[in-house]
C-alpha atoms as a PDB file:
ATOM      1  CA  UNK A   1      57.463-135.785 -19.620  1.00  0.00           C
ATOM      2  CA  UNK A   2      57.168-133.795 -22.971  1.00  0.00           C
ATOM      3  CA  UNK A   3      53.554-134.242 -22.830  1.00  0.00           C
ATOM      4  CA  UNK A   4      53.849-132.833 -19.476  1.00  0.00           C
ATOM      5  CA  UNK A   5      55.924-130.120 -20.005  1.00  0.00           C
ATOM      6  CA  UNK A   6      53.682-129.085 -23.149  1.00  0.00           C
ATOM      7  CA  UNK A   7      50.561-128.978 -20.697  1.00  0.00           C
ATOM      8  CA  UNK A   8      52.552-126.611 -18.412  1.00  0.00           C
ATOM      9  CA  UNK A   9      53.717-124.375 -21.085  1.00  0.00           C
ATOM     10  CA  UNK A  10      50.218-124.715 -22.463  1.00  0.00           C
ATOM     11  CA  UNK A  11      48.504-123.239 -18.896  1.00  0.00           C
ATOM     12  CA  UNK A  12      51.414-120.700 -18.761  1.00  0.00           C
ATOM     13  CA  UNK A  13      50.220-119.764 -21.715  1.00  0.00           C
ATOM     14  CA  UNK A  14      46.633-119.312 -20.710  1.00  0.00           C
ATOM     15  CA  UNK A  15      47.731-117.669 -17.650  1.00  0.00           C
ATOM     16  CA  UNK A  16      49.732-114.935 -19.750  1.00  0.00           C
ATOM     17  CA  UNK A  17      46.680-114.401 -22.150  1.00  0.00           C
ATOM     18  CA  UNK A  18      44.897-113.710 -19.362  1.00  0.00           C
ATOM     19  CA  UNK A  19      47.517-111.317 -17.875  1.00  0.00           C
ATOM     20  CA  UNK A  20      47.491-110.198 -21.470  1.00  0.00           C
ATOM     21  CA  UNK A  21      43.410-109.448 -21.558  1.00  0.00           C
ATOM     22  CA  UNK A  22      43.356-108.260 -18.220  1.00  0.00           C
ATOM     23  CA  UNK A  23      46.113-105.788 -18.512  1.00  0.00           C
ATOM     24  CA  UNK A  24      44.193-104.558 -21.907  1.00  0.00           C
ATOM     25  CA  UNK A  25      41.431-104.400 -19.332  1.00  0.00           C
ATOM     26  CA  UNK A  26      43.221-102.285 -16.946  1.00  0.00           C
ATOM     27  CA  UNK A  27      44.551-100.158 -19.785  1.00  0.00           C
ATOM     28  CA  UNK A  28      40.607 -99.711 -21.201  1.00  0.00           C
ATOM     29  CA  UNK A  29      39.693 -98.410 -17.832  1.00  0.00           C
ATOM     30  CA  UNK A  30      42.923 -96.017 -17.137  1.00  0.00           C
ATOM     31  CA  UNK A  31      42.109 -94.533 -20.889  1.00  0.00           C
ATOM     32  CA  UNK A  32      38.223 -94.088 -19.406  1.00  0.00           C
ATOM     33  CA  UNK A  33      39.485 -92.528 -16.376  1.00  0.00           C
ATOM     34  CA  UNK A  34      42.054 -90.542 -18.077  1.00  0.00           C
ATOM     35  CA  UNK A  35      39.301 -89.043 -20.456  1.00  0.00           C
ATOM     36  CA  UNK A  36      36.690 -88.596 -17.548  1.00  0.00           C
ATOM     37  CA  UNK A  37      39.375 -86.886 -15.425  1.00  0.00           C
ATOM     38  CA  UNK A  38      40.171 -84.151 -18.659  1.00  0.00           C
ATOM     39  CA  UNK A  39      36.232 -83.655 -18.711  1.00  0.00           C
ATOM     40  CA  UNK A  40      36.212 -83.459 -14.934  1.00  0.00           C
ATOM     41  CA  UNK A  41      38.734 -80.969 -15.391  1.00  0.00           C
ATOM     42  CA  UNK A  42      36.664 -79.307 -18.409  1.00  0.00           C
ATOM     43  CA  UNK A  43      33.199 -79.134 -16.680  1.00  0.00           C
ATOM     44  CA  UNK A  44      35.186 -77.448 -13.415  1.00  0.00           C
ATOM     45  CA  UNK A  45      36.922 -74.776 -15.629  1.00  0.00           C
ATOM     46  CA  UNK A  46      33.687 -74.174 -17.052  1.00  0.00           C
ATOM     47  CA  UNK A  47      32.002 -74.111 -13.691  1.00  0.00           C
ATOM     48  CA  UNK A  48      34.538 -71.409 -12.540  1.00  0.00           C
ATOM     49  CA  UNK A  49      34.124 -69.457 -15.570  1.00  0.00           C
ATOM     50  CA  UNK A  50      30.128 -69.140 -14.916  1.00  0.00           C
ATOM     51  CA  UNK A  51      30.446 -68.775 -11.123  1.00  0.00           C
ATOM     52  CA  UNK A  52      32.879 -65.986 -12.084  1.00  0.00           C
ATOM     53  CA  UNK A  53      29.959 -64.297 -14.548  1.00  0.00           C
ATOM     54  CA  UNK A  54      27.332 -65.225 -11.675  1.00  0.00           C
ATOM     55  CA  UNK A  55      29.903 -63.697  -9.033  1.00  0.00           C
ATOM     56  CA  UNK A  56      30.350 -60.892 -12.000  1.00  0.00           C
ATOM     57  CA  UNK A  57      26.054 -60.291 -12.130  1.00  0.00           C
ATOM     58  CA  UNK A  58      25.730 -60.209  -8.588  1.00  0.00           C
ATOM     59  CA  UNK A  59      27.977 -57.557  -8.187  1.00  0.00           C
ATOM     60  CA  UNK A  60      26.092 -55.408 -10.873  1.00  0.00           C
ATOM     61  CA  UNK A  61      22.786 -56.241  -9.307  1.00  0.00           C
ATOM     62  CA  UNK A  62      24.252 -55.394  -5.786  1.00  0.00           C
ATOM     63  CA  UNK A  63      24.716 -51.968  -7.026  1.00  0.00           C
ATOM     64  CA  UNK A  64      21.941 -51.847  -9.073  1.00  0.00           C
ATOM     65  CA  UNK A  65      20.023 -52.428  -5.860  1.00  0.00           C
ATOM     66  CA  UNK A  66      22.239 -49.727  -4.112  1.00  0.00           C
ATOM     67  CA  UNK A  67      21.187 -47.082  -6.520  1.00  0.00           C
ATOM     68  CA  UNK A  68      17.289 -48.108  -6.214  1.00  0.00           C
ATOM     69  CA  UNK A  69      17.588 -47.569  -2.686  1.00  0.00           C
ATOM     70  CA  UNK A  70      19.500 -44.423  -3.122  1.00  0.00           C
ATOM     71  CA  UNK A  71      16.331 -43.424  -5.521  1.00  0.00           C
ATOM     72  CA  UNK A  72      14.281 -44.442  -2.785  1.00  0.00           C
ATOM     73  CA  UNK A  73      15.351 -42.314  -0.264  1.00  0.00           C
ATOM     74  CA  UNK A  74      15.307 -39.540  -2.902  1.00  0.00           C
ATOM     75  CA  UNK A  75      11.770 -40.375  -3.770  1.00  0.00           C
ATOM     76  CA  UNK A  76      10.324 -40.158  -0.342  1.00  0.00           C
ATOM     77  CA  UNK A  77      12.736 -36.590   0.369  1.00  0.00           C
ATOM     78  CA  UNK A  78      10.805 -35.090  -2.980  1.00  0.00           C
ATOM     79  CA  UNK A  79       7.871 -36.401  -1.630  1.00  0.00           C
ATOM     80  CA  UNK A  80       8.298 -34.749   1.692  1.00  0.00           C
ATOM     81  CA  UNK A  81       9.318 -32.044  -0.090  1.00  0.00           C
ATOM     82  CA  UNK A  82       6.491 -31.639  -2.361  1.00  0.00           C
ATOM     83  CA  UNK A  83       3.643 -32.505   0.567  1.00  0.00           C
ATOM     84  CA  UNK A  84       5.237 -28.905   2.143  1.00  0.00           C
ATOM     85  CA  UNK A  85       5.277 -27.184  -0.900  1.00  0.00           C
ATOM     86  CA  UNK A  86       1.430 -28.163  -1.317  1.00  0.00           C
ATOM     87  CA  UNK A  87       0.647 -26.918   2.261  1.00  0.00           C
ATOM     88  CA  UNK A  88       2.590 -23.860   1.613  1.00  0.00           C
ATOM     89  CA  UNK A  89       0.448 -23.294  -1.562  1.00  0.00           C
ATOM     90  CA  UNK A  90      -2.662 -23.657   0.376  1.00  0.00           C
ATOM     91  CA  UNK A  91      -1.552 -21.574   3.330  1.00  0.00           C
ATOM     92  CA  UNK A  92      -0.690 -19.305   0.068  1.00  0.00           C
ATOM     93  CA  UNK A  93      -4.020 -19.845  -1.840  1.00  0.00           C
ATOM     94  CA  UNK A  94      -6.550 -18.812   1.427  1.00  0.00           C
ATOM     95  CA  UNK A  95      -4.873 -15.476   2.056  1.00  0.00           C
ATOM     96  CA  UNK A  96      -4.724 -14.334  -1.422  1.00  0.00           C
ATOM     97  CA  UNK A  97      -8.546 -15.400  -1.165  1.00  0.00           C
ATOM     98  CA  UNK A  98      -8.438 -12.949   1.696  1.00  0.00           C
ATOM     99  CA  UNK A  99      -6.771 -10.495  -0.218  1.00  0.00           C
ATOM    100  CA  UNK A 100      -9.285 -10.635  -3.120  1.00  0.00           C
ATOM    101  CA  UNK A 101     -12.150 -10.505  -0.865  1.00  0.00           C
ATOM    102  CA  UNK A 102     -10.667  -7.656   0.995  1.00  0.00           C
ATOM    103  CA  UNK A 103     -10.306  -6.239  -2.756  1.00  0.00           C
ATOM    104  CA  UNK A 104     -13.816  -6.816  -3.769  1.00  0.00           C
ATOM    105  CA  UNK A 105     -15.172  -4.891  -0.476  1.00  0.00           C
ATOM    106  CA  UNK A 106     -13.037  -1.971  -1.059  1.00  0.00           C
ATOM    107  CA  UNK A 107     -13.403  -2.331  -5.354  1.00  0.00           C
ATOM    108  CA  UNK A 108     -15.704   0.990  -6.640  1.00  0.00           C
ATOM    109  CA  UNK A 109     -14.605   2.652  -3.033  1.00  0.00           C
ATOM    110  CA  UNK A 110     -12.580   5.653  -3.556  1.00  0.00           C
ATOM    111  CA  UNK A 111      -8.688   5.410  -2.242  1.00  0.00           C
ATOM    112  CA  UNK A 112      -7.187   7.569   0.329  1.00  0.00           C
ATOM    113  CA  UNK A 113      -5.213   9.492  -2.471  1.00  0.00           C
ATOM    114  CA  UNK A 114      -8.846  10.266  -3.971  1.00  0.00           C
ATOM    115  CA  UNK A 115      -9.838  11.482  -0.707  1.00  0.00           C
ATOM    116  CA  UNK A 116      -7.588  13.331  -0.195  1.00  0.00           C
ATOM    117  CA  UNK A 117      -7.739  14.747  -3.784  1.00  0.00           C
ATOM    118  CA  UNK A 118     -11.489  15.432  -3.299  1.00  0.00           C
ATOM    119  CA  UNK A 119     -10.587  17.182  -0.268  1.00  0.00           C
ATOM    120  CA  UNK A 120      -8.210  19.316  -1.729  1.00  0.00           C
ATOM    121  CA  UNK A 121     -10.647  20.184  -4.703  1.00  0.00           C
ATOM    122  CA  UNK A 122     -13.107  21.443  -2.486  1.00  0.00           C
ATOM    123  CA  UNK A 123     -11.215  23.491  -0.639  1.00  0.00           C
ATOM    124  CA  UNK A 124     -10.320  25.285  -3.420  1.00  0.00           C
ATOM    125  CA  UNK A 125     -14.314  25.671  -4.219  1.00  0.00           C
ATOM    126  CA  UNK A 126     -14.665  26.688  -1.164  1.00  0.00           C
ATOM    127  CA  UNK A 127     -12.088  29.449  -1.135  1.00  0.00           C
ATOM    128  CA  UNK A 128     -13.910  30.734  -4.600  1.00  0.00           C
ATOM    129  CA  UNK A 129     -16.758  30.482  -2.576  1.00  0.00           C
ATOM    130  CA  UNK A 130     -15.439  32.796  -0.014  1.00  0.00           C
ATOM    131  CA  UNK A 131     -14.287  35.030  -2.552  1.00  0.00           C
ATOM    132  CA  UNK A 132     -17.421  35.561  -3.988  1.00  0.00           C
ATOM    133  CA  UNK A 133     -19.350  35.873  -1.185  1.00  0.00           C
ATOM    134  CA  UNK A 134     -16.961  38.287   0.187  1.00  0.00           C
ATOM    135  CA  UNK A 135     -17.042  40.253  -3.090  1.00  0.00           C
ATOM    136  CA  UNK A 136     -21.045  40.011  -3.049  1.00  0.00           C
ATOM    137  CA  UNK A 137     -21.078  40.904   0.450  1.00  0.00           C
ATOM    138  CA  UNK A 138     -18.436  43.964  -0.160  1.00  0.00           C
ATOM    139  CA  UNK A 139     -20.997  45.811  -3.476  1.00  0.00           C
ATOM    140  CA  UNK A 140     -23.642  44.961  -1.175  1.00  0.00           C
ATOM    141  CA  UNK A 141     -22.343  47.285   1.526  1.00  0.00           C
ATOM    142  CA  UNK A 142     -21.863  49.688  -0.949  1.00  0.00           C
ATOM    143  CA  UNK A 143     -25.615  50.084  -1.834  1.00  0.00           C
ATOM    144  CA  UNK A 144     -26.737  49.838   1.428  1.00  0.00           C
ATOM    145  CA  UNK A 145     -24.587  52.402   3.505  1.00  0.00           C
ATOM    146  CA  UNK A 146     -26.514  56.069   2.629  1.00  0.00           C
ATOM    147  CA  UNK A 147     -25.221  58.193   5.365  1.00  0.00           C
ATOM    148  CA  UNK A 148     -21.798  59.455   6.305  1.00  0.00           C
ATOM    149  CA  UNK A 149     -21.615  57.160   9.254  1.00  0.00           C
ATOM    150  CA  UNK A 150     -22.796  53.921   6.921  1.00  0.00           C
ATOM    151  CA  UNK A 151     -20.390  55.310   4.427  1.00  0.00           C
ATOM    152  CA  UNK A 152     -17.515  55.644   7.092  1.00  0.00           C
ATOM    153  CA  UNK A 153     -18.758  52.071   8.869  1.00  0.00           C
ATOM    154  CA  UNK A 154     -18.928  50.711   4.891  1.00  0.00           C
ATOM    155  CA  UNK A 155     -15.687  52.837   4.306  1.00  0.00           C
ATOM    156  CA  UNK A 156     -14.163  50.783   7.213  1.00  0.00           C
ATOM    157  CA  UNK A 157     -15.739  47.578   6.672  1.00  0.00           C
ATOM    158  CA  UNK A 158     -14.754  47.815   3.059  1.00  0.00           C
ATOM    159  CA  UNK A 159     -11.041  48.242   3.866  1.00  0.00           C
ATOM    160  CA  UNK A 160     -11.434  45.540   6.116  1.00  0.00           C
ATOM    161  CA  UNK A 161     -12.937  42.932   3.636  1.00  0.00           C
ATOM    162  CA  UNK A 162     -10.405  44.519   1.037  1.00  0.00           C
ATOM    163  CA  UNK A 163      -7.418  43.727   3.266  1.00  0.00           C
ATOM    164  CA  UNK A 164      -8.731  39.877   3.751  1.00  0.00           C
ATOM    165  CA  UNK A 165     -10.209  39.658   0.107  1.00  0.00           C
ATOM    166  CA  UNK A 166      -6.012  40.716  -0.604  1.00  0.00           C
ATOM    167  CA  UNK A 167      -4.770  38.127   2.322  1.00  0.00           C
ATOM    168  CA  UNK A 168      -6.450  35.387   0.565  1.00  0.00           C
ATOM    169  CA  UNK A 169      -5.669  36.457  -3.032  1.00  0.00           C
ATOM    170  CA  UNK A 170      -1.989  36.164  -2.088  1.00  0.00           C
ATOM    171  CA  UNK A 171      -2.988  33.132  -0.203  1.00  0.00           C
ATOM    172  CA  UNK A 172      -4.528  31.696  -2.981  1.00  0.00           C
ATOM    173  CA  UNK A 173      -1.467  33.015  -5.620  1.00  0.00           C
ATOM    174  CA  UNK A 174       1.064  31.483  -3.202  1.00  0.00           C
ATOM    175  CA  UNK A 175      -0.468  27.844  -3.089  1.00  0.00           C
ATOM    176  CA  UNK A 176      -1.601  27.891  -6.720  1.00  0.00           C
ATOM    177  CA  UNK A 177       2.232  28.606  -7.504  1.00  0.00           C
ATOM    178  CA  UNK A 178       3.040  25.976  -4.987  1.00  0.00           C
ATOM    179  CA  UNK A 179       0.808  23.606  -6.531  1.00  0.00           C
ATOM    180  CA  UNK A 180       2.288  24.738 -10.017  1.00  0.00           C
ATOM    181  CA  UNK A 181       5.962  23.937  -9.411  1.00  0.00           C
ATOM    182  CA  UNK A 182       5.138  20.707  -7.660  1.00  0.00           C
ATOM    183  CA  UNK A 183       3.327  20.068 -10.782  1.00  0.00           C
ATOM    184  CA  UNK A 184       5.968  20.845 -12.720  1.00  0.00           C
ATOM    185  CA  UNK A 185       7.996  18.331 -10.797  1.00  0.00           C
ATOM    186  CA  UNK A 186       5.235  15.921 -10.835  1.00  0.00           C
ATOM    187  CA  UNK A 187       6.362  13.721 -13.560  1.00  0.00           C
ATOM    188  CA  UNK A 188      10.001  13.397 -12.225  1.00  0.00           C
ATOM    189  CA  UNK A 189       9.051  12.398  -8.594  1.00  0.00           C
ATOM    190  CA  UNK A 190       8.407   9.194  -6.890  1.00  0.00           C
ATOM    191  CA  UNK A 191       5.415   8.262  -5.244  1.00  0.00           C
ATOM    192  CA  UNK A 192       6.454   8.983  -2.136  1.00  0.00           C
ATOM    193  CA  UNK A 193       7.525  12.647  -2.577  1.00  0.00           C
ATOM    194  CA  UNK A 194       3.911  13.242  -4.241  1.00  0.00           C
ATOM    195  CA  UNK A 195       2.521  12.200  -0.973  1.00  0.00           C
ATOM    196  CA  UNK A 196       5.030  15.094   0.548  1.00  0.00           C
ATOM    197  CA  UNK A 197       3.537  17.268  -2.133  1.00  0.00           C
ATOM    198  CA  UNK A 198       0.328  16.602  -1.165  1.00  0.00           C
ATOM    199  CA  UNK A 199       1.004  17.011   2.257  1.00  0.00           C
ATOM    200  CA  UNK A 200       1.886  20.831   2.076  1.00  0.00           C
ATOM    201  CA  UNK A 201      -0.961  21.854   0.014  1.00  0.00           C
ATOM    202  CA  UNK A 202      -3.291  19.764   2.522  1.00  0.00           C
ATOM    203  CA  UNK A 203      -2.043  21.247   5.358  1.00  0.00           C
ATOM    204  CA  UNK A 204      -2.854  24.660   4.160  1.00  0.00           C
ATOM    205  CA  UNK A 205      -5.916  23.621   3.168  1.00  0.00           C
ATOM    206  CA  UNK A 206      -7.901  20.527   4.653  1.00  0.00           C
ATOM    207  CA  UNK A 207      -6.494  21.523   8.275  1.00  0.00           C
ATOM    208  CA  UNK A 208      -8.126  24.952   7.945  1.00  0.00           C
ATOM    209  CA  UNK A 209     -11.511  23.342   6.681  1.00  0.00           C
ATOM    210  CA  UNK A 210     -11.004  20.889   9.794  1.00  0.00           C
ATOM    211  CA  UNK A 211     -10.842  23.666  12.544  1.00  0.00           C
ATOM    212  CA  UNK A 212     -14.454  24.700  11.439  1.00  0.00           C
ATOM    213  CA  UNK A 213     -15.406  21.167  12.182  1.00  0.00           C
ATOM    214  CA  UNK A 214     -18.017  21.146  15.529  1.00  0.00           C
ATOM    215  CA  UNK A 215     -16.966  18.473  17.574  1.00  0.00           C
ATOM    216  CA  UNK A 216     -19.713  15.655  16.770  1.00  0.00           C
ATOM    217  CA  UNK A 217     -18.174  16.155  12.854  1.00  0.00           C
ATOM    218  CA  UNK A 218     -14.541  15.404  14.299  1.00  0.00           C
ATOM    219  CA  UNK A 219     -15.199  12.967  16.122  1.00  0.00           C
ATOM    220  CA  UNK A 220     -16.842  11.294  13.089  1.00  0.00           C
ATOM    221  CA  UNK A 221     -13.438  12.337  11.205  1.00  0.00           C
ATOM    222  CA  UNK A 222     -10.936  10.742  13.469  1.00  0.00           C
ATOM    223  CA  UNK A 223     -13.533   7.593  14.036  1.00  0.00           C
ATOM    224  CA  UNK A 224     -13.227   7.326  10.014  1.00  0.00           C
ATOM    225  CA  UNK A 225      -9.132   7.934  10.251  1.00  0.00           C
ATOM    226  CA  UNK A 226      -8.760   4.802  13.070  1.00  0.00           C
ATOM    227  CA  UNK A 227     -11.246   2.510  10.704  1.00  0.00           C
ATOM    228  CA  UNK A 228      -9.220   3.036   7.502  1.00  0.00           C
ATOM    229  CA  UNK A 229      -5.719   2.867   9.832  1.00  0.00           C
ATOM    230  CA  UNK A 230      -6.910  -0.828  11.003  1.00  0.00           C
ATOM    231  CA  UNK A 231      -7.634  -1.329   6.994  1.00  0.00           C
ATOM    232  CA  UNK A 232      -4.445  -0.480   6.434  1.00  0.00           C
ATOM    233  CA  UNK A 233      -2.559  -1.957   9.256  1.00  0.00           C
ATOM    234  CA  UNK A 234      -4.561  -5.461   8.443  1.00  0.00           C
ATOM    235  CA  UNK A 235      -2.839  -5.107   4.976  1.00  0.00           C
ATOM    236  CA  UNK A 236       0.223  -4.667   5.833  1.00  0.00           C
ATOM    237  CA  UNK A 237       0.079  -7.357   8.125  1.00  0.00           C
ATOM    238  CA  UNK A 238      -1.407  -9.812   4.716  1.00  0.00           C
ATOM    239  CA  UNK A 239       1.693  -8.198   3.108  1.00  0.00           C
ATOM    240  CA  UNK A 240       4.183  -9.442   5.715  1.00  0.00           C
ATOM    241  CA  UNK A 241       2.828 -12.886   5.516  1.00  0.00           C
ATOM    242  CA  UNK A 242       3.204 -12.848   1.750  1.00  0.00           C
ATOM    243  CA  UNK A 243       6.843 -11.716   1.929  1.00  0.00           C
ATOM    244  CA  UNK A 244       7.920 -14.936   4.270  1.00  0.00           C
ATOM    245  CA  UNK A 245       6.118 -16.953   1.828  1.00  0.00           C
ATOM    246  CA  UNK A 246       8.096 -15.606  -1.178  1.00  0.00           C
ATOM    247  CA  UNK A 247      11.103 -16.047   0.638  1.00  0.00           C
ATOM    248  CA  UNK A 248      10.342 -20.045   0.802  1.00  0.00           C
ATOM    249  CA  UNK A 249       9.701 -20.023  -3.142  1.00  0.00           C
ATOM    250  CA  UNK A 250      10.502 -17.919  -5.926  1.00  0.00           C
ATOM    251  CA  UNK A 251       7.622 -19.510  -8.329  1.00  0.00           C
ATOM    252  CA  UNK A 252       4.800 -17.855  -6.382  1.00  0.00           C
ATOM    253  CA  UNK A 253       4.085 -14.602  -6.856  1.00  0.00           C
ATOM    254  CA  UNK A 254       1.052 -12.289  -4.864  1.00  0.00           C
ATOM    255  CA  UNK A 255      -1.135  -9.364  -5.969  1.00  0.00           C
ATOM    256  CA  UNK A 256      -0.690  -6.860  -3.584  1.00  0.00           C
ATOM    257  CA  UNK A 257      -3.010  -3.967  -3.154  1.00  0.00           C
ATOM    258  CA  UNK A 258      -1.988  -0.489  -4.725  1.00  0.00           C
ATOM    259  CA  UNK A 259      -2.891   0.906  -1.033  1.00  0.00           C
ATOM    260  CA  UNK A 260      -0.738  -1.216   1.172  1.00  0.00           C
ATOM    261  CA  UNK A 261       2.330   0.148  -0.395  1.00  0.00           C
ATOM    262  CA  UNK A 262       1.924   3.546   1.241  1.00  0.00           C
ATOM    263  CA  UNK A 263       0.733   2.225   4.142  1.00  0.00           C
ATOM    264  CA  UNK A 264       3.127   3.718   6.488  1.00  0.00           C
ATOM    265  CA  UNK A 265       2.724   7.186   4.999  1.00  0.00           C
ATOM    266  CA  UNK A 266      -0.564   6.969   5.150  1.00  0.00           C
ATOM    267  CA  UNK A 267      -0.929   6.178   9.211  1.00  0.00           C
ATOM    268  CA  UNK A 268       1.684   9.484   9.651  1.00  0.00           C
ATOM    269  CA  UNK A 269      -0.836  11.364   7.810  1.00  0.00           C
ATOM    270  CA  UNK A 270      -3.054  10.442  10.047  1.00  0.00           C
ATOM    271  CA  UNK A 271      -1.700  10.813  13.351  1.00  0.00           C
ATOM    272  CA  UNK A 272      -0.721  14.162  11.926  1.00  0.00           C
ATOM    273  CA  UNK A 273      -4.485  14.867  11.051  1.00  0.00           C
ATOM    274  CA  UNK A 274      -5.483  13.348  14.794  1.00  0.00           C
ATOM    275  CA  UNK A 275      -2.680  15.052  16.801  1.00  0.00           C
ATOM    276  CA  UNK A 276      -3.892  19.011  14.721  1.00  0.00           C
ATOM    277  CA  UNK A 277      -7.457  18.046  15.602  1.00  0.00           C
END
């Protein structure tokens, strides 16, 4: 029975050992799970920390993709922008080719001012003209008339030419003191009131030379007048076009011709000219 009893205890034994190793087992295997689960619990921290810095870079590229859009847009407005500006500059570029042509045919030409100049200079040669002739004319009466009634014919004739040699000394006194105060105020006036200036010694003087013009000659003289008022008009027209073109940018600036800025002075001259004619 001892014997027996040992052999039980003995396999009782066993049995515990084995309960022993296998609960050493079981203990192994919890300590391996335990660690695995702390590194399971590591590598997902660390996964949410980089999907936070990948949720982090996204955002910056989202708006880094926003603002390359926005420069996009931008882009194609310059673009636009700068395709108009060229065809403005074009549009720009053939009529101040116009304008230069339109220079180079009328470069060496004398201007309407030194026209009218010219004009004005000649009429005064051709009142010294007068004079003389009227002078020449008035000893050559003298020389000629022998009897009393060629010395009361010269007598009269002589008063006559005396009295209009007189008219047009004070004529000619009057205008040259005219033209001297408008001289004197010559260097204190504006363009536009030495046109006016102009204007009153011309009509005392081109107007008259005018009125001894056969009809053929004025004719001629208005047919020149309408020519240079379509010159005129033409620039003034160029002009316009260059003004609503400066108005769309301030970087572009036009030669304009000296001639267009009196333009509208110039065609009331005229029709003043055409209407006396």
């Amino acid at each position: 029975k001892n014997e027996q009893i040992l052999n039980e205890v003995q396999e009782r034994n066993k049995i515990i050992e084995k309960y022993n190793h296998s609960n050493q087992s079981l203990k192994k295997e919890i300590n391996n799970f335990e660690t695995k689960s702390k590194n399971s619990e590591i590598m997902i921290q660390n996964l949410k920390d980089e999907n936070k810095k990948i949720n982090e870079e996204n955002f910056k590229l989202k708006e880094q993709i926003e603002m390359l859009n926005d420069i996009s847009i931008e882009k194609e407005k310059l673009a636009n922008e700068n395709e108009h500006l060229r065809l403005i500059a074009q549009e720009l570029d053939i009529n101040n080719e116009e304008i230069d042509d339109m220079k180079n045919d009328y470069s060496g030409k004398p201007t309407l001012m030194d026209e009218i100049q010219s004009e004005v200079s000649s009429s005064d040669q051709d009142r010294n003209q007068i004079e003389n002739v009227l002078k020449s004319k008035l000893r050559t009466c003298k020389f000629k008339n022998n009897n009393k009634f060629n010395n009361f014919k010269s007598q009269f004739e002589n008063r006559d030419l005396k009295e209009k040699i007189k008219l047009l000394e004070e004529k000619l006194e009057e205008l040259n003191q005219i033209r001297k105060k408008e001289n004197d105020k010559f260097k204190t006036t504006s363009d536009e009131n030495i046109n006016d200036i102009i204007n009153k010694v011309k009509e005392d003087t081109k107007l008259e030379i005018i009125k001894t013009y056969n009809n053929k000659e004025k004719q001629d003289l208005i047919q020149e007048i309408e020519r240079q008022k379509l010159v005129i008009n033409k620039l003034n027209d160029k002009e316009k076009i260059a003004k609503e073109y400066d108005k769309n940018t301030s970087k572009i600036s036009l030669v304009v011709l000296p001639t267009s800025c009196n333009a509208s002075i110039n065609i009331k001259k005229f029709n003043t000219i055409i209407d006396k004619l």
